[in-house]
N, C-alpha and C. Protein backbone atom coordinates (compact mmCIF):
# COMPACT_ATOMS: atom_id res chain seq x y z
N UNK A 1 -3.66 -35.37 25.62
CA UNK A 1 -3.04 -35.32 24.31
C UNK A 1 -2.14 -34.10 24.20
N UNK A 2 -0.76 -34.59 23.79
CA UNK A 2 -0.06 -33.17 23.72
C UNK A 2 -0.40 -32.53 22.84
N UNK A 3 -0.44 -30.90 22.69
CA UNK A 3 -0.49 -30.19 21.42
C UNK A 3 0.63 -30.09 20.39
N UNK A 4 0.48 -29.99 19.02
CA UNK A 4 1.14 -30.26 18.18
C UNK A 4 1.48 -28.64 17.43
N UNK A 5 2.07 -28.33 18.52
CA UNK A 5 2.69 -26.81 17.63
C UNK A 5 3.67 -26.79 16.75
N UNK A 6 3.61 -26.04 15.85
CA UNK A 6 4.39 -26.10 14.23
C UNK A 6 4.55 -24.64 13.98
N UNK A 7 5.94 -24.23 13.26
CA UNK A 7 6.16 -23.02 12.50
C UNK A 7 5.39 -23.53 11.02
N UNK A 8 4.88 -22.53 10.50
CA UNK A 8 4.68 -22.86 8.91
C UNK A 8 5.30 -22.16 8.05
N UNK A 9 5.62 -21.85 7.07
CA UNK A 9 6.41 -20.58 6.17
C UNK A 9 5.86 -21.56 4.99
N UNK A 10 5.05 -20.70 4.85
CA UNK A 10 4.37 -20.21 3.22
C UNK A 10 4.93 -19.93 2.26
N UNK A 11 4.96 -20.19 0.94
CA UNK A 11 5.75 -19.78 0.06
C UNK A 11 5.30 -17.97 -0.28
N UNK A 12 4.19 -17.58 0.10
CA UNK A 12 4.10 -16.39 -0.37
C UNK A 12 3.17 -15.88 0.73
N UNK A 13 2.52 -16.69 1.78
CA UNK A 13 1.45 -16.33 2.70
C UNK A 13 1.83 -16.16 3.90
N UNK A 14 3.37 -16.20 4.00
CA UNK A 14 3.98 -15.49 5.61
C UNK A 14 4.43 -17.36 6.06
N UNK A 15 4.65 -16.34 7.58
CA UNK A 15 5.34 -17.64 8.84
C UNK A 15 3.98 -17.56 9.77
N UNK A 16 3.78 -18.48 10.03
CA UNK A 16 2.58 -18.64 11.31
C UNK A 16 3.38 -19.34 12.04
N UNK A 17 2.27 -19.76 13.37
CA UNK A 17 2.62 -20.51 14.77
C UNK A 17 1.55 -21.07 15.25
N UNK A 18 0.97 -22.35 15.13
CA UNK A 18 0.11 -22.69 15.80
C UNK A 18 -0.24 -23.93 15.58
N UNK A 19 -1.37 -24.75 15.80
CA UNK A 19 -1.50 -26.38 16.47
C UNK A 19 -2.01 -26.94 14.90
N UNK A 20 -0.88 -27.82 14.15
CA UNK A 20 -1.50 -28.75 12.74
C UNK A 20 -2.63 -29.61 12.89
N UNK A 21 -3.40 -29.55 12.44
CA UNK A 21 -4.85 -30.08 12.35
C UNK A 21 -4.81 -30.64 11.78
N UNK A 22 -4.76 -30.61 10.61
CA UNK A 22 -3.96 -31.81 9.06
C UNK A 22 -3.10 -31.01 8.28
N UNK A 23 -3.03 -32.35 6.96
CA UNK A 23 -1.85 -31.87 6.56
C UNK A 23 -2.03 -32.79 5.31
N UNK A 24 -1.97 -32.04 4.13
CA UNK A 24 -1.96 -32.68 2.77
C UNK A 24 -1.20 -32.12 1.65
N UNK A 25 -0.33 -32.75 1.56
CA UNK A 25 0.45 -31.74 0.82
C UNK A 25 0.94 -30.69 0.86
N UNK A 26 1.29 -29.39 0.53
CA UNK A 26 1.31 -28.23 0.21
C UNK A 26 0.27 -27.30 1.29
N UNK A 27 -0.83 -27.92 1.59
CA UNK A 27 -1.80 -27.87 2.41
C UNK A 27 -1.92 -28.07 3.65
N UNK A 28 -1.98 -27.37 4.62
CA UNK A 28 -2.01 -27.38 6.39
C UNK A 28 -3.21 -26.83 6.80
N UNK A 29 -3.88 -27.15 7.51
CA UNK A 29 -5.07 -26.83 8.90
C UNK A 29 -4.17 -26.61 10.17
N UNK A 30 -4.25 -24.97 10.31
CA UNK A 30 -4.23 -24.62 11.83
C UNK A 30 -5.27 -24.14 12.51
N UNK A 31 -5.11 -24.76 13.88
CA UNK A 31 -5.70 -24.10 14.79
C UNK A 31 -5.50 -23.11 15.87
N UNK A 32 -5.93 -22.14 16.47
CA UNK A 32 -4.99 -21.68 17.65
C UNK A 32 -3.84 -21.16 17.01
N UNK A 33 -4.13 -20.30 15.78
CA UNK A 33 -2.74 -19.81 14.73
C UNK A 33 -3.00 -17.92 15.02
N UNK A 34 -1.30 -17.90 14.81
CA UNK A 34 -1.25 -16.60 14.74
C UNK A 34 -0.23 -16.41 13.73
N UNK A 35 -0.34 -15.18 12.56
CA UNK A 35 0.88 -15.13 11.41
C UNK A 35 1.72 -14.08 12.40
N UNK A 36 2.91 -14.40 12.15
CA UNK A 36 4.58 -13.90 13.25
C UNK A 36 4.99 -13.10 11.70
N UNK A 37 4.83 -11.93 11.76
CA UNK A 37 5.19 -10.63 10.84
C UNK A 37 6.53 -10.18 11.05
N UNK A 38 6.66 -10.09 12.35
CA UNK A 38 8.47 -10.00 12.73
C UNK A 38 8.81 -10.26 14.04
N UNK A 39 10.51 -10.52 14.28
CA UNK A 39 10.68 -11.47 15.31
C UNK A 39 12.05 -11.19 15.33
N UNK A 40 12.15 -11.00 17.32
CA UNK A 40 13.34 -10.93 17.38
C UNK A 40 14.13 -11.63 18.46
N UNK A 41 15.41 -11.96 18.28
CA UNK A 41 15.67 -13.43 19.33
C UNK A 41 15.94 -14.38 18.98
N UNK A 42 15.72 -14.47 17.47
CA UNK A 42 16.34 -15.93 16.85
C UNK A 42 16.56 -15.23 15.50
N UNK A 43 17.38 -16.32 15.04
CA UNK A 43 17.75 -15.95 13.55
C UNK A 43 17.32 -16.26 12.66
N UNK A 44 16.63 -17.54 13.21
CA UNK A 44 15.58 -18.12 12.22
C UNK A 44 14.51 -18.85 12.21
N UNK A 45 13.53 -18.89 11.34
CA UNK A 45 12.29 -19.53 11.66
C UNK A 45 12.75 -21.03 12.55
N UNK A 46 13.92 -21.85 12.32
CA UNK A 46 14.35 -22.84 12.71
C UNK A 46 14.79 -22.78 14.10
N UNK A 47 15.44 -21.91 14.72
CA UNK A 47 15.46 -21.09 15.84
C UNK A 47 14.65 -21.15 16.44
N UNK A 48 13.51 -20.07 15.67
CA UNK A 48 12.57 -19.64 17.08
C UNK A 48 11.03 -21.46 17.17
N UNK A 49 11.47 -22.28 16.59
CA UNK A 49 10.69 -23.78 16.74
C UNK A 49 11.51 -24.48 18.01
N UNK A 50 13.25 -24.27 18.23
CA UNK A 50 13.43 -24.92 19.13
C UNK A 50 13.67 -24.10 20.11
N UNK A 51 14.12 -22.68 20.46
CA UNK A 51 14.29 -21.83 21.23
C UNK A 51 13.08 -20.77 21.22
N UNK A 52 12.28 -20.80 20.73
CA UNK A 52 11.66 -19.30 21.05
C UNK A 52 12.28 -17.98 20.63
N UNK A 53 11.69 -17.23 21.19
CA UNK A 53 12.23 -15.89 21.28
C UNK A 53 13.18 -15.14 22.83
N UNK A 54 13.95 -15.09 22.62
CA UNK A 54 14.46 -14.13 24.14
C UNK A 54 13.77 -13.59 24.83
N UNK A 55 13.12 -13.38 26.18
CA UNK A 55 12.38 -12.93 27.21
C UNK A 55 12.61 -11.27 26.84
N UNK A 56 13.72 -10.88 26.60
CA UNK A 56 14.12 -9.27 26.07
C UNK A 56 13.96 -8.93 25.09
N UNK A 57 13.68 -9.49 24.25
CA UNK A 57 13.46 -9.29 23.00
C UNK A 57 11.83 -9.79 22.33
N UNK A 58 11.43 -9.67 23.24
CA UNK A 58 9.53 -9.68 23.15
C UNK A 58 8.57 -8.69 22.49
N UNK A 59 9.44 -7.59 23.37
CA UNK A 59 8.62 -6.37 22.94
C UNK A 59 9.48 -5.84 21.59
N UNK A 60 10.11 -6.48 21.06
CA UNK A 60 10.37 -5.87 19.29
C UNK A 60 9.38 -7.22 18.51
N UNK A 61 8.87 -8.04 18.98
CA UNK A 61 8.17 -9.00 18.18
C UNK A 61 6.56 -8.30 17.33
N UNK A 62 6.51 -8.86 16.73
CA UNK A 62 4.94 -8.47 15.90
C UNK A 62 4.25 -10.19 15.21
N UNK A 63 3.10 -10.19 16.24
CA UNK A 63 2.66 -11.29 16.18
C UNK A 63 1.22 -11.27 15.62
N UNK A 64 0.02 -11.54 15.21
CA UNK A 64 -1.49 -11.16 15.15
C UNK A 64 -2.14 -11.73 16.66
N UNK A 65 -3.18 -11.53 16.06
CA UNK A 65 -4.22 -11.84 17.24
C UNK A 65 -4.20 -13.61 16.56
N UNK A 66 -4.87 -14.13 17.91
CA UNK A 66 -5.12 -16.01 17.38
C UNK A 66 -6.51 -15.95 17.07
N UNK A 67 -6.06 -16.60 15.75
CA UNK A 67 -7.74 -16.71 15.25
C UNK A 67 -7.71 -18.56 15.40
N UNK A 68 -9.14 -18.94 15.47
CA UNK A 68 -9.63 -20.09 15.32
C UNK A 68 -8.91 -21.37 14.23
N UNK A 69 -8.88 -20.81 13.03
CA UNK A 69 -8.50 -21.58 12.48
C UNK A 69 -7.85 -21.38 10.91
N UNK A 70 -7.01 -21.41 10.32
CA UNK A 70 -6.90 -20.98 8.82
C UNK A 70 -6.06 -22.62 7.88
N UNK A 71 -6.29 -22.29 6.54
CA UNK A 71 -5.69 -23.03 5.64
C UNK A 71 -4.52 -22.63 5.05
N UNK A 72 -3.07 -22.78 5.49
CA UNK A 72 -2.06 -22.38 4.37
C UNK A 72 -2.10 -22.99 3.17
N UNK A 73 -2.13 -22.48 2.27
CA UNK A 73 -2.42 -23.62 0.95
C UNK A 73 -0.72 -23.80 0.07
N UNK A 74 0.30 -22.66 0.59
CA UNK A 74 1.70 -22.58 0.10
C UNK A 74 2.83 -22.98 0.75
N UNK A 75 2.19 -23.92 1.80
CA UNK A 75 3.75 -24.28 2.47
C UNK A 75 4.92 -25.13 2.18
N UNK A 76 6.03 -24.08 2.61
CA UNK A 76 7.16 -24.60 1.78
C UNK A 76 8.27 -25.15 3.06
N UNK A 77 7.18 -25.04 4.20
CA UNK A 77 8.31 -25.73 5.60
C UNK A 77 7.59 -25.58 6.65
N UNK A 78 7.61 -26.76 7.29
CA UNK A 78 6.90 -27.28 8.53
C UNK A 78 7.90 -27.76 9.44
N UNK A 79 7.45 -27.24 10.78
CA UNK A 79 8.58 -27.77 11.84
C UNK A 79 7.99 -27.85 13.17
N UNK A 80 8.25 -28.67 13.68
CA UNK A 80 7.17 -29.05 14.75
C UNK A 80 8.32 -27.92 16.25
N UNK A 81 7.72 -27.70 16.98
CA UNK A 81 7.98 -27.00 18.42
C UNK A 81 8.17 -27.72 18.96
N UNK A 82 9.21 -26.95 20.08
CA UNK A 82 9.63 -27.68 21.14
C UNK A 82 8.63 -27.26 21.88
N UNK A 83 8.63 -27.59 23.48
CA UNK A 83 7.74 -27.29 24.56
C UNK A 83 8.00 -25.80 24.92
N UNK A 84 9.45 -25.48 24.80
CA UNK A 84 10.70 -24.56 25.59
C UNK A 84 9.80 -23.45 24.21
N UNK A 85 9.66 -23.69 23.41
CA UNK A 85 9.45 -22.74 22.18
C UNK A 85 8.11 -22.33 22.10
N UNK A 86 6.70 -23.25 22.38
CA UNK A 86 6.04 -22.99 22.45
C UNK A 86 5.50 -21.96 23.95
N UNK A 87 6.11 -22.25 24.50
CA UNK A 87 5.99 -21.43 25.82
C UNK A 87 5.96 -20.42 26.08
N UNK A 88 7.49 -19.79 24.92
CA UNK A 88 8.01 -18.63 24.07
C UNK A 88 7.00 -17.90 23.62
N UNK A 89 6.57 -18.80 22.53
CA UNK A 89 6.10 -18.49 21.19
C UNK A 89 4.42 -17.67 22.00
N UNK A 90 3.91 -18.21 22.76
CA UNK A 90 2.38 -18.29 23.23
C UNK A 90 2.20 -16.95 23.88
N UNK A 91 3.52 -16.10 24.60
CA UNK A 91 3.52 -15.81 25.49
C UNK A 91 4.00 -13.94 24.91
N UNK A 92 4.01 -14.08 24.08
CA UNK A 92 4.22 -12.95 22.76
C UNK A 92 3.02 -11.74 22.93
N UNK A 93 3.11 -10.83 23.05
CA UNK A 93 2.11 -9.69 22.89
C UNK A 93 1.37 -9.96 21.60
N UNK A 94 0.05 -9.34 21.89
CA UNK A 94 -0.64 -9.01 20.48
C UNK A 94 -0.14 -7.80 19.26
N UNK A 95 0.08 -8.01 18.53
CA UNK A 95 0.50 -6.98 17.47
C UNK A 95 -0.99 -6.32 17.35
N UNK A 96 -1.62 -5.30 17.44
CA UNK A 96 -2.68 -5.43 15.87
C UNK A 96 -2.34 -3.43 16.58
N UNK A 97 -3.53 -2.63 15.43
CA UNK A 97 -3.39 -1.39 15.60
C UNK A 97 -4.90 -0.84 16.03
């Protein structure tokens, strides 16, 4: 089964990256999610779903750690990943302090 990676952008709860579980409305289940705080290499959340991020431009990214699972309850845009993006996207350092 392929995985189903998705950007999310929240109306007020950030951009995440990770595998849609469901989906009801306004309402998303991720799994294998991390919230993307900042990002560099694309211009836009729309961007970095079909391109990723630049191989050089990695280490200016700020990503979280992947947690198990969360509920966006504000999403205001869903976009499914490319393969080329997720590859990108996975391959991102850990942000935390």
């Amino acid at each position: 089964m392929k995985q189903n990676y998705v950007i999310v952008r929240g109306d007020r709860s950030g951009v995440f990256f990770g595998e849609l579980e469901k989906e009801n409305g306004q309402e998303v289940l991720l799994k294998n999610v991390r919230k993307i705080w900042r990002w560099d290499g694309a211009c836009a959340i729309e961007q970095l779903a079909v391109d990723g991020v630049l191989e050089s431009k990695k280490i200016n990214c700020q990503f979280t750690v992947i947690v198990d699972s969360i509920i966006v309850k504000d999403v205001i845009q869903l976009i499914p990943c490319t393969d080329k993006s997720i590859e990108s996207l996975k391959s991102v350092h850990v942000w935390k302090q």
